[in-house]
PDB file of N, CA and C in Angstrom:
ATOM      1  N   UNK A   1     120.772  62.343 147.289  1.00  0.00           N
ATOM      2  CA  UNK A   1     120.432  63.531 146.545  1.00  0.00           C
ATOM      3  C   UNK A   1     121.657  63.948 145.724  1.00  0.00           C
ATOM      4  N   UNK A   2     121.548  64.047 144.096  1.00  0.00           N
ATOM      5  CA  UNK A   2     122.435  64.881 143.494  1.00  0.00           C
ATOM      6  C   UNK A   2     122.383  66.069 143.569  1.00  0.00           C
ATOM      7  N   UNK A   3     123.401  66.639 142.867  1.00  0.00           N
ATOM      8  CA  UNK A   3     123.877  67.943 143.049  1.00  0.00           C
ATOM      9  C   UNK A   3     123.440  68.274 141.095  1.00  0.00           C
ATOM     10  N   UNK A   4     123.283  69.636 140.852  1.00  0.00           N
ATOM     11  CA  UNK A   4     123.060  69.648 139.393  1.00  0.00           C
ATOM     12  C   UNK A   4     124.394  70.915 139.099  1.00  0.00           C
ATOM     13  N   UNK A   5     124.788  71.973 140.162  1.00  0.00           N
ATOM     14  CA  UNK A   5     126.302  72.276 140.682  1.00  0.00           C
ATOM     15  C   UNK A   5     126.715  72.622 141.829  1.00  0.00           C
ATOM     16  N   UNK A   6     127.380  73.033 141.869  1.00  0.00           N
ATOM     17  CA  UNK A   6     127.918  73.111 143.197  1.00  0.00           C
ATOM     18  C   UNK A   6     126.486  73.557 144.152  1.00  0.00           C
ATOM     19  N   UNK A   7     126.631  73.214 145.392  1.00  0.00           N
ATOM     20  CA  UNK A   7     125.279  73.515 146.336  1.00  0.00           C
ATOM     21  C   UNK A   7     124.270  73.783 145.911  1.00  0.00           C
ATOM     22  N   UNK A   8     123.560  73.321 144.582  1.00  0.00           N
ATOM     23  CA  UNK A   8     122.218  73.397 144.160  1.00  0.00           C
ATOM     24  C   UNK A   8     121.602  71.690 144.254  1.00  0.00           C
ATOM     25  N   UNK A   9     121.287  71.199 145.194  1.00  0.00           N
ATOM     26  CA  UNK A   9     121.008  69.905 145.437  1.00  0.00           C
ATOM     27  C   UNK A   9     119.392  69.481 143.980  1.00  0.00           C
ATOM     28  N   UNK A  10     119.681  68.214 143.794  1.00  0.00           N
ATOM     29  CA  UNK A  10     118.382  67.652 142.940  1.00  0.00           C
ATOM     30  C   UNK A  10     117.218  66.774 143.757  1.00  0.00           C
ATOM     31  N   UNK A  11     115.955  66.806 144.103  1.00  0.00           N
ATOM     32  CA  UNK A  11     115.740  66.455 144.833  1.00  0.00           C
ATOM     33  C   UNK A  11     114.918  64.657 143.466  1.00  0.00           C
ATOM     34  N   UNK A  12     114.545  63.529 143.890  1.00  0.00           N
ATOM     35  CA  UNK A  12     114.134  62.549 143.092  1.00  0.00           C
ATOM     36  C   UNK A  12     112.411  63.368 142.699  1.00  0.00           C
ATOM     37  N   UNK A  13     112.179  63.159 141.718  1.00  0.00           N
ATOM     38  CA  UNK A  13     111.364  63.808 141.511  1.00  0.00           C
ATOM     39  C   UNK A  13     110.506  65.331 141.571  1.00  0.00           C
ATOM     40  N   UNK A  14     111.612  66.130 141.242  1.00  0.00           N
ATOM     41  CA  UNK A  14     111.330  67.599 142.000  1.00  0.00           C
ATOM     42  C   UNK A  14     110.438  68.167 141.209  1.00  0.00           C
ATOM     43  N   UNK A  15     109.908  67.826 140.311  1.00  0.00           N
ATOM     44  CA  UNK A  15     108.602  68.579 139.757  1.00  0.00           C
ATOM     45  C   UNK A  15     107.316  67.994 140.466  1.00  0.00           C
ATOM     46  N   UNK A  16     107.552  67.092 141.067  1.00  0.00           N
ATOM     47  CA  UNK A  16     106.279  66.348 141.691  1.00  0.00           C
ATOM     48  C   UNK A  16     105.005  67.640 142.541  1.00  0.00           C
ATOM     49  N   UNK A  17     105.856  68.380 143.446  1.00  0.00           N
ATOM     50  CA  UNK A  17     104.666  68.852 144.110  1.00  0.00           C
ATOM     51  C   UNK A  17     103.718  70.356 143.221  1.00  0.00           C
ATOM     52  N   UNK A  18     104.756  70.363 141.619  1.00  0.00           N
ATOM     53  CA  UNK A  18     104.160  71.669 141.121  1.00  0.00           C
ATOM     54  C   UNK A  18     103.086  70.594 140.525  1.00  0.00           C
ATOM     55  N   UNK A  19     103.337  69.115 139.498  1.00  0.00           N
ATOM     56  CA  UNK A  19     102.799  68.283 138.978  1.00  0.00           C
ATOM     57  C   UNK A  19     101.277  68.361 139.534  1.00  0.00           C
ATOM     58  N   UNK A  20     101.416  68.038 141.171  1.00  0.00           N
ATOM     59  CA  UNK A  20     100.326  68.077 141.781  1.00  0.00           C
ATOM     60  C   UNK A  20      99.350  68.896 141.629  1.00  0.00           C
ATOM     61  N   UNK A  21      99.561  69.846 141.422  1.00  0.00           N
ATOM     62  CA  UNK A  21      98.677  71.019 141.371  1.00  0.00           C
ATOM     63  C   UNK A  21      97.753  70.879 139.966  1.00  0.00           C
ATOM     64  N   UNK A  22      98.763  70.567 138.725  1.00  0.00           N
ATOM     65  CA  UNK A  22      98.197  70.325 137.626  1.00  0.00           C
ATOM     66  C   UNK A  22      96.675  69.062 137.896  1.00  0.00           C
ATOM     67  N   UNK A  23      97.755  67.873 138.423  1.00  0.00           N
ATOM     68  CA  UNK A  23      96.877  66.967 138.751  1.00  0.00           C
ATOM     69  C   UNK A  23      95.489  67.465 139.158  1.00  0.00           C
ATOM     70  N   UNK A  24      95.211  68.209 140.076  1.00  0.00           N
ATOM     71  CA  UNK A  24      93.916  68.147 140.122  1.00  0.00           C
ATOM     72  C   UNK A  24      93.326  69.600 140.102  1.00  0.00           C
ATOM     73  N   UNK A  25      93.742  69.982 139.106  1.00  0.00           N
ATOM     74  CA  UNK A  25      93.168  71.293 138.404  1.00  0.00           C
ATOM     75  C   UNK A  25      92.517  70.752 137.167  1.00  0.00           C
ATOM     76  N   UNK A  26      93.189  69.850 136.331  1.00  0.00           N
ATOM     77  CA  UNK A  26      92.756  69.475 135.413  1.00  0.00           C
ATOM     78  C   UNK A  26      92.311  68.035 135.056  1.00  0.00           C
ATOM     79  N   UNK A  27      91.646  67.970 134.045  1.00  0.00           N
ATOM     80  CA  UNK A  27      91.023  66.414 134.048  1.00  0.00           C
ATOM     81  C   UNK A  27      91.052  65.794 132.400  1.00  0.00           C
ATOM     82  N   UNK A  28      92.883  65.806 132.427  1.00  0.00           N
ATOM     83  CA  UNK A  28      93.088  65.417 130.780  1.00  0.00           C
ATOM     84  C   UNK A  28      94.646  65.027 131.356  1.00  0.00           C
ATOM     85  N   UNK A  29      94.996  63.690 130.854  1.00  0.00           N
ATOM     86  CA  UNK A  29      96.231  62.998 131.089  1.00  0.00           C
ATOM     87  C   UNK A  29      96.934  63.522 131.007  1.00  0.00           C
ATOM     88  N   UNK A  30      98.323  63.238 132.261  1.00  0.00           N
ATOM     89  CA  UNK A  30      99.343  64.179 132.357  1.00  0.00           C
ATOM     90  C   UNK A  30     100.390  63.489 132.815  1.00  0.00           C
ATOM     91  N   UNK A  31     101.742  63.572 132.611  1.00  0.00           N
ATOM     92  CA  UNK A  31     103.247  63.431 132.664  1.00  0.00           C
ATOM     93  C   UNK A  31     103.632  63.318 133.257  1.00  0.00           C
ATOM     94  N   UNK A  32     104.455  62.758 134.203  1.00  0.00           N
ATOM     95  CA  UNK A  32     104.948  63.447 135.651  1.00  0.00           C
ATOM     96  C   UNK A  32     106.900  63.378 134.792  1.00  0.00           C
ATOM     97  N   UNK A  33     107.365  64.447 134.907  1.00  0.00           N
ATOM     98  CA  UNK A  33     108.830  64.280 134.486  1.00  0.00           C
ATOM     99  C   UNK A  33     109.965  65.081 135.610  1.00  0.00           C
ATOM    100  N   UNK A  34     110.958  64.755 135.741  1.00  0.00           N
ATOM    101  CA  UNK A  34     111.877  65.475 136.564  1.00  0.00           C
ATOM    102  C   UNK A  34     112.767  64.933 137.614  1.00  0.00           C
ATOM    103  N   UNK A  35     113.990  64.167 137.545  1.00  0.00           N
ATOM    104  CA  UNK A  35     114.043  63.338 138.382  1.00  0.00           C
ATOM    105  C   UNK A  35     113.522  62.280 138.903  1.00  0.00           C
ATOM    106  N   UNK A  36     112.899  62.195 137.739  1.00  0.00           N
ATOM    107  CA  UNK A  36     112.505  59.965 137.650  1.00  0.00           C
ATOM    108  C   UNK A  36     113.496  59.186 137.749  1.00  0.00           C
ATOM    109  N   UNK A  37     114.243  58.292 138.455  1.00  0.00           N
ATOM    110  CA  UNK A  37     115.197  57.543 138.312  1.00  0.00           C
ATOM    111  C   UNK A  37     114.841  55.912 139.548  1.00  0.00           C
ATOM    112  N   UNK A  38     114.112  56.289 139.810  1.00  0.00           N
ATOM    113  CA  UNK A  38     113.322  55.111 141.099  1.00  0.00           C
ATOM    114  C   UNK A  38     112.192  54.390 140.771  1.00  0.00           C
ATOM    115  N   UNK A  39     112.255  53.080 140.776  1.00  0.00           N
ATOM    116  CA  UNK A  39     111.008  52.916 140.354  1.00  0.00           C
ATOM    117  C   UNK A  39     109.639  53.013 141.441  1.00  0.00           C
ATOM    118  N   UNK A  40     110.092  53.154 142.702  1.00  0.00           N
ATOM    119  CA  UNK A  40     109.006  54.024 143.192  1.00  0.00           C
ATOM    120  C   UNK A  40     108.286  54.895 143.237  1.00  0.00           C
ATOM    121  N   UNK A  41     109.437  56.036 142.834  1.00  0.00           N
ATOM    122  CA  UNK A  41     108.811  57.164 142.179  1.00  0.00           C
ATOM    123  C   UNK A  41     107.833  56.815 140.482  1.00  0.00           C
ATOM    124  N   UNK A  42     108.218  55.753 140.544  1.00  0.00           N
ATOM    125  CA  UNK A  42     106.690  55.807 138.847  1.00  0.00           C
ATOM    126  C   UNK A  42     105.618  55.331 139.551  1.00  0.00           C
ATOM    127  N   UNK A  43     106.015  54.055 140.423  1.00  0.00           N
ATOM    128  CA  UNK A  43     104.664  53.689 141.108  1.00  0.00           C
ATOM    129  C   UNK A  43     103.549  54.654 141.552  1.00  0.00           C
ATOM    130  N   UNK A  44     104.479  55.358 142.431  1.00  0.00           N
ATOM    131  CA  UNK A  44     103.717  56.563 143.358  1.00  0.00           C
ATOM    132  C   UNK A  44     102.958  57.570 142.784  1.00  0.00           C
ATOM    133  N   UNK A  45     103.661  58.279 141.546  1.00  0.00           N
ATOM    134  CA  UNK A  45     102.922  58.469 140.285  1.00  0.00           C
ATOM    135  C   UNK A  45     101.770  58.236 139.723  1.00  0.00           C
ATOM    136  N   UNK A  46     102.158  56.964 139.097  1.00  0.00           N
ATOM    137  CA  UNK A  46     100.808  56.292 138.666  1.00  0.00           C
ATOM    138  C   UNK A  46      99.813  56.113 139.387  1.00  0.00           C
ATOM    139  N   UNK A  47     100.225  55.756 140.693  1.00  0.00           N
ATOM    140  CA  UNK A  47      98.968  55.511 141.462  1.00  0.00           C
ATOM    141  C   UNK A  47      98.365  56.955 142.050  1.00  0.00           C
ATOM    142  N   UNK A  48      98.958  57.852 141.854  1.00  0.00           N
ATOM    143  CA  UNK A  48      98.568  59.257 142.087  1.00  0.00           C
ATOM    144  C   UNK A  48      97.620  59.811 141.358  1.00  0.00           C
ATOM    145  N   UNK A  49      97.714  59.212 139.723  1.00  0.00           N
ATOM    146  CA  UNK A  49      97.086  59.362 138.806  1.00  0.00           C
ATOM    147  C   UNK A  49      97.504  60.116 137.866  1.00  0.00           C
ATOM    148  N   UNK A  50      98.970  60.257 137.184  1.00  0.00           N
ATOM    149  CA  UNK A  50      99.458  60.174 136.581  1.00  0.00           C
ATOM    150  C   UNK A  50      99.239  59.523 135.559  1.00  0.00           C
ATOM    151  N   UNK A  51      99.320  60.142 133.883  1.00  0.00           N
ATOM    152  CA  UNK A  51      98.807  58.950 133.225  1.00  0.00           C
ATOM    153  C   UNK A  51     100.616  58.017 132.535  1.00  0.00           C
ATOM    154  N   UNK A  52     101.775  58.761 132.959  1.00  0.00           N
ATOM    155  CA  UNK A  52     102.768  58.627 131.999  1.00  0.00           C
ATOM    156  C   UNK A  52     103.728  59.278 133.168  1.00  0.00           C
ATOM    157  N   UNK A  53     105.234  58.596 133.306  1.00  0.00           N
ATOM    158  CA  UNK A  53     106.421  59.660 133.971  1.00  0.00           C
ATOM    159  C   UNK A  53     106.884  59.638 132.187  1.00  0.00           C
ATOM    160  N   UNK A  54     108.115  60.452 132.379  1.00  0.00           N
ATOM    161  CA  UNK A  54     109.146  61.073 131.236  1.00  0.00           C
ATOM    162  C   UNK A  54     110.299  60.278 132.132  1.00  0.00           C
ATOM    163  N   UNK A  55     111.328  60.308 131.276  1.00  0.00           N
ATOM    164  CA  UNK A  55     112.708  59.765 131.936  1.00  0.00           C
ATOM    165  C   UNK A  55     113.359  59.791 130.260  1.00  0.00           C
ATOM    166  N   UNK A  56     114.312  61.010 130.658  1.00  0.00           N
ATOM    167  CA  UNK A  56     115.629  61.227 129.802  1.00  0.00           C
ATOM    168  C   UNK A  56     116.570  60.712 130.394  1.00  0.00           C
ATOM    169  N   UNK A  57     116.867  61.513 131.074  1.00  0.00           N
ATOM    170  CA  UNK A  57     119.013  61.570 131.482  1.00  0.00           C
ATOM    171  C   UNK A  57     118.662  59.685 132.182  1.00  0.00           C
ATOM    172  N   UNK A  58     117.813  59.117 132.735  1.00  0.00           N
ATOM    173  CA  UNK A  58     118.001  58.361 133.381  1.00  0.00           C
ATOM    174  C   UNK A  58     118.133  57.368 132.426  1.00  0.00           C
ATOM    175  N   UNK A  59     117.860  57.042 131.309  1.00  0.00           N
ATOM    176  CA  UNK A  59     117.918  56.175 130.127  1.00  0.00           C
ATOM    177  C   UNK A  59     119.164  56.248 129.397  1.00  0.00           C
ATOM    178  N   UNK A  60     119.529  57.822 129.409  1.00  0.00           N
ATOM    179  CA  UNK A  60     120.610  57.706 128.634  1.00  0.00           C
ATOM    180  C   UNK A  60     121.670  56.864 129.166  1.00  0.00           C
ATOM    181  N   UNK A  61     121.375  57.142 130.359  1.00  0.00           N
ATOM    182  CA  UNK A  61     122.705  56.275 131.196  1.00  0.00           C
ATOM    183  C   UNK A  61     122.755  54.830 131.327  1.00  0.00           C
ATOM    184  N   UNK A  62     121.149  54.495 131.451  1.00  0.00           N
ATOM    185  CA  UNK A  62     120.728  53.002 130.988  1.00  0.00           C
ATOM    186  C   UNK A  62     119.940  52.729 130.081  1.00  0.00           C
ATOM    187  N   UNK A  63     120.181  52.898 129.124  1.00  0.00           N
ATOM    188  CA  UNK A  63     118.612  52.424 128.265  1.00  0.00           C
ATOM    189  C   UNK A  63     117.889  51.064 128.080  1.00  0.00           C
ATOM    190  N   UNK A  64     118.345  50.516 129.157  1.00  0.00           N
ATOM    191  CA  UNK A  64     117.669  48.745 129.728  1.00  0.00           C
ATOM    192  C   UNK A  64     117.005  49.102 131.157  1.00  0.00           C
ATOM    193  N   UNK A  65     116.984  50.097 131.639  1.00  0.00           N
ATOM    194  CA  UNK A  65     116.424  50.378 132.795  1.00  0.00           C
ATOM    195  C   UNK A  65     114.996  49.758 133.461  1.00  0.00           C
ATOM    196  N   UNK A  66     114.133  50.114 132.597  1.00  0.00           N
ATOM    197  CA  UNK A  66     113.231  49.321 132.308  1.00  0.00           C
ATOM    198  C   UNK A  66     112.936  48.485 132.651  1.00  0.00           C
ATOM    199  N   UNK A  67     113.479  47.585 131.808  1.00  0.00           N
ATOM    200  CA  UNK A  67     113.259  46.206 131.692  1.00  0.00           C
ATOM    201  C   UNK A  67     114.018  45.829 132.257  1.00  0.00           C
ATOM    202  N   UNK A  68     115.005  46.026 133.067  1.00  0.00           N
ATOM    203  CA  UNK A  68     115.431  45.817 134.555  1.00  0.00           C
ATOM    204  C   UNK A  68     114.568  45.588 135.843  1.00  0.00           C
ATOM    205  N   UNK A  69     113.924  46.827 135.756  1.00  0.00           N
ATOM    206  CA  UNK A  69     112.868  46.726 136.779  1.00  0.00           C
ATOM    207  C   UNK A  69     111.512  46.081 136.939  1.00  0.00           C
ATOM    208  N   UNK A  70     111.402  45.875 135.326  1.00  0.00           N
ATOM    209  CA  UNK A  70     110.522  44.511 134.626  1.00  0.00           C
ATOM    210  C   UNK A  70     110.641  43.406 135.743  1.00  0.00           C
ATOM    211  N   UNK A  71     112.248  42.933 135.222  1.00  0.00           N
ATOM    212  CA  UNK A  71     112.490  41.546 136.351  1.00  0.00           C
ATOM    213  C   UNK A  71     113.141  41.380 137.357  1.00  0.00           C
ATOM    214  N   UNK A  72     113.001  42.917 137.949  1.00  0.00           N
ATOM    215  CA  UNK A  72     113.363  42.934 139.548  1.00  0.00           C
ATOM    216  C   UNK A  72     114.618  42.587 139.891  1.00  0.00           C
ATOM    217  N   UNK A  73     115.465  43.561 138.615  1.00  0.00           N
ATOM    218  CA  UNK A  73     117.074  43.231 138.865  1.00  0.00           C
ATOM    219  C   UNK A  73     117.555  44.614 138.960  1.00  0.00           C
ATOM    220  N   UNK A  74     116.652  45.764 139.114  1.00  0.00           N
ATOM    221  CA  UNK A  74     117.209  46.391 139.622  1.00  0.00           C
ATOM    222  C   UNK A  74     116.031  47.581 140.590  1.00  0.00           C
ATOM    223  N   UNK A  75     116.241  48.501 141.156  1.00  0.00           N
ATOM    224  CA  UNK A  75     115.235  49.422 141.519  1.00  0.00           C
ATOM    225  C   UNK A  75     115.035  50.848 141.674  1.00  0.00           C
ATOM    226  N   UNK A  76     116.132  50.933 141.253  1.00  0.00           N
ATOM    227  CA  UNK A  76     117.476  52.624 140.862  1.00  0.00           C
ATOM    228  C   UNK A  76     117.610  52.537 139.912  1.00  0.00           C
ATOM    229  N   UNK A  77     117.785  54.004 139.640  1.00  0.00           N
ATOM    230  CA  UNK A  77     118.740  53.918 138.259  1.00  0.00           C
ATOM    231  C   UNK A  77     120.094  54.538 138.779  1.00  0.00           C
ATOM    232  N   UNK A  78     121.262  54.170 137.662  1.00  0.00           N
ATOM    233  CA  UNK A  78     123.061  54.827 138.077  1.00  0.00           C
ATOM    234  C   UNK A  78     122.613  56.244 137.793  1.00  0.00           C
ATOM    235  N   UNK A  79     121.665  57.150 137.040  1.00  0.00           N
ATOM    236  CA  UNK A  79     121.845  58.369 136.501  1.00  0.00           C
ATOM    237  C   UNK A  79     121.847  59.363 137.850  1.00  0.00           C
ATOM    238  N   UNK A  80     123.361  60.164 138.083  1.00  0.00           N
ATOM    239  CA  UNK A  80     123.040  61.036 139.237  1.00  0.00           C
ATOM    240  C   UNK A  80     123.040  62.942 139.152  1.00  0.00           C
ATOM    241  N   UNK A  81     122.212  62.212 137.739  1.00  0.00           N
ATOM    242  CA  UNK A  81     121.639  63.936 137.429  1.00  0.00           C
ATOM    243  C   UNK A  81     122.689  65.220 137.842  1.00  0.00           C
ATOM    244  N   UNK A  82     123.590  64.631 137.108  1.00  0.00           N
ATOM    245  CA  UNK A  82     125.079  65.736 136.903  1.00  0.00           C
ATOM    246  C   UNK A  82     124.925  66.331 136.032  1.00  0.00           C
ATOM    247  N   UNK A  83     123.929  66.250 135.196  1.00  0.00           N
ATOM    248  CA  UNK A  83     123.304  67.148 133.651  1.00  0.00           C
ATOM    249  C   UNK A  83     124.997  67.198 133.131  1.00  0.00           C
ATOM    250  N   UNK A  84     125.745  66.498 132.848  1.00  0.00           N
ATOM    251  CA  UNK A  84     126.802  66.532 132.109  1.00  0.00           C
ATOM    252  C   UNK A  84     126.541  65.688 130.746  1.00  0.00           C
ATOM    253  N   UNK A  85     125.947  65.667 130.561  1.00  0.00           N
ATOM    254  CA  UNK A  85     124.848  65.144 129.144  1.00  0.00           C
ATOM    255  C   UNK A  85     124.439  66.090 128.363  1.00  0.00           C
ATOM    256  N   UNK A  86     124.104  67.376 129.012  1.00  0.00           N
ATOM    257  CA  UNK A  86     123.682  68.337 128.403  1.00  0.00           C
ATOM    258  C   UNK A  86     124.854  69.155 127.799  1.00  0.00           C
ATOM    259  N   UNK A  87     125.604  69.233 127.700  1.00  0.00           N
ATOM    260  CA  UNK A  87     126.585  69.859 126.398  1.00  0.00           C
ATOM    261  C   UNK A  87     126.360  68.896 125.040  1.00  0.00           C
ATOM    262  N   UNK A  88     126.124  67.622 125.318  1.00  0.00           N
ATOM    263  CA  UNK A  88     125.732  66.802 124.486  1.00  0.00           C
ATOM    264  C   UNK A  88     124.754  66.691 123.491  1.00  0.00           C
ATOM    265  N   UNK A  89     123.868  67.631 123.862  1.00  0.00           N
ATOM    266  CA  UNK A  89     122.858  67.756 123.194  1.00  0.00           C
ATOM    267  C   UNK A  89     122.517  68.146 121.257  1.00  0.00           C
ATOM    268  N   UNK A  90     123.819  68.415 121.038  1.00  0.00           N
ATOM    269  CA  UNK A  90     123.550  69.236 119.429  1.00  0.00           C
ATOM    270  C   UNK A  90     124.404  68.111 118.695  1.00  0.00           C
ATOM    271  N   UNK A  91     125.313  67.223 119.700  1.00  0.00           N
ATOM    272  CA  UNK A  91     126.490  66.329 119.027  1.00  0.00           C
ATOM    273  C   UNK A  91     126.005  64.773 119.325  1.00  0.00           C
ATOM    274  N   UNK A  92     124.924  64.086 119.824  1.00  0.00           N
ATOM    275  CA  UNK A  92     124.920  62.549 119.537  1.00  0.00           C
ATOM    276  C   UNK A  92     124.954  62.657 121.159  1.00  0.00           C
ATOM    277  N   UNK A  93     123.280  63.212 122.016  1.00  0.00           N
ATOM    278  CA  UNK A  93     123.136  63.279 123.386  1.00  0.00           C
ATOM    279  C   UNK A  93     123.099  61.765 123.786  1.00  0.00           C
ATOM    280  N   UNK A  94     124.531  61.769 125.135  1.00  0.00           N
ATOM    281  CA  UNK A  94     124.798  60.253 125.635  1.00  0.00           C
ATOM    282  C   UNK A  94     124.702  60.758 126.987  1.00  0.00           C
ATOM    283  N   UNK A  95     125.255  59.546 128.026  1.00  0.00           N
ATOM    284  CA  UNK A  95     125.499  59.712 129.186  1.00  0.00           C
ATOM    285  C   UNK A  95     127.588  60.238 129.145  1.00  0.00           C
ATOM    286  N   UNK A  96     128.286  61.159 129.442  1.00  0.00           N
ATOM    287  CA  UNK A  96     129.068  60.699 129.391  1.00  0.00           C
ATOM    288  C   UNK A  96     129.678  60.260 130.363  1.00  0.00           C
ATOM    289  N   UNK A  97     129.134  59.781 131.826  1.00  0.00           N
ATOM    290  CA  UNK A  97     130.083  58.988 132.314  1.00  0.00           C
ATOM    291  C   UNK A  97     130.164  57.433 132.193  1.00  0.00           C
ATOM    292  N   UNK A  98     128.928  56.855 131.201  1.00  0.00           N
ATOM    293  CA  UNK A  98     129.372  55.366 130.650  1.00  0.00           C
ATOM    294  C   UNK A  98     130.877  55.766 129.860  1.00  0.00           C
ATOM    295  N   UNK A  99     130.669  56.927 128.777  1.00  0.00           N
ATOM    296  CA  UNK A  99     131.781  57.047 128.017  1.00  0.00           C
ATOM    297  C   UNK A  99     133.358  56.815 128.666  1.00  0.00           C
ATOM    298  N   UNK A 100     133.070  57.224 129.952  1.00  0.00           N
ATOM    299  CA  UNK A 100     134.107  57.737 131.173  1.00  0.00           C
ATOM    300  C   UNK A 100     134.489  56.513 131.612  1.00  0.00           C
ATOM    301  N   UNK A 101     133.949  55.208 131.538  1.00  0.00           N
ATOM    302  CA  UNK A 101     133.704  54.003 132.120  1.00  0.00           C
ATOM    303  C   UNK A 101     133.211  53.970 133.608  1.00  0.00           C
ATOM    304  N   UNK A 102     132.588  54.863 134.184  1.00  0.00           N
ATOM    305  CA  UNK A 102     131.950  54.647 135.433  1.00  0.00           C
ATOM    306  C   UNK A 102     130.556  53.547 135.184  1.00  0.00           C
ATOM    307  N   UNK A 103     130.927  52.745 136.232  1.00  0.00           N
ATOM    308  CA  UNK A 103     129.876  51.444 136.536  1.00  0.00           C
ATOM    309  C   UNK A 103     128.667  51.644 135.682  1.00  0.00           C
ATOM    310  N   UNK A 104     128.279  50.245 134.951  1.00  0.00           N
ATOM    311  CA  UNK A 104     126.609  50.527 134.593  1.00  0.00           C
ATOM    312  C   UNK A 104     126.175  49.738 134.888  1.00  0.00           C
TER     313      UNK A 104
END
């Protein structure tokens, strides 16, 4: 579990159990976004009936992520939702701890 600051923990997918509610209130394709970084968490999703996850911060940090998990070279993503990306946002939004050289 990340942290987003000090003692405010991120949980993997923390919009999931409001998502739910949408899920079956309504009956028109829907998103699941919020701490996507697993590819379990899309599975679980989709098969939930989900028509689509979202995944920002987790791309920025890899934007091969994907297609990583395409060919089962990876099953995580590095993004540990430090929202330190978000000052980034008005100037050319990156990850900056690739910038930092932490592992990709």
């Amino acid at each position: 579990m990340a942290r987003v600051s000090a003692g405010i923990p991120v949980r993997r997918g923390f919009f999931l159990p409001y998502a739910r509610q949408f899920l079956d209130a309504l009956s028109l394709p829907l998103i699941l976004l919020g701490g996507v970084n697993r590819l379990e968490t899309v599975e679980a999703a989709l098969s939930e009936g989900f028509a689509f996850v979202a995944m920002a911060r987790a791309l920025l940090r890899e934007p091969d992520l994907v297609d990583r998990w395409r060919v089962g070279a990876a099953s995580e993503g590095l993004c540990i939702h430090c929202n330190k990306c978000m000052p980034t946002i008005y100037s050319g939004t990156r990850c900056v701890l690739v910038a930092k050289g932490y592992p990709s």
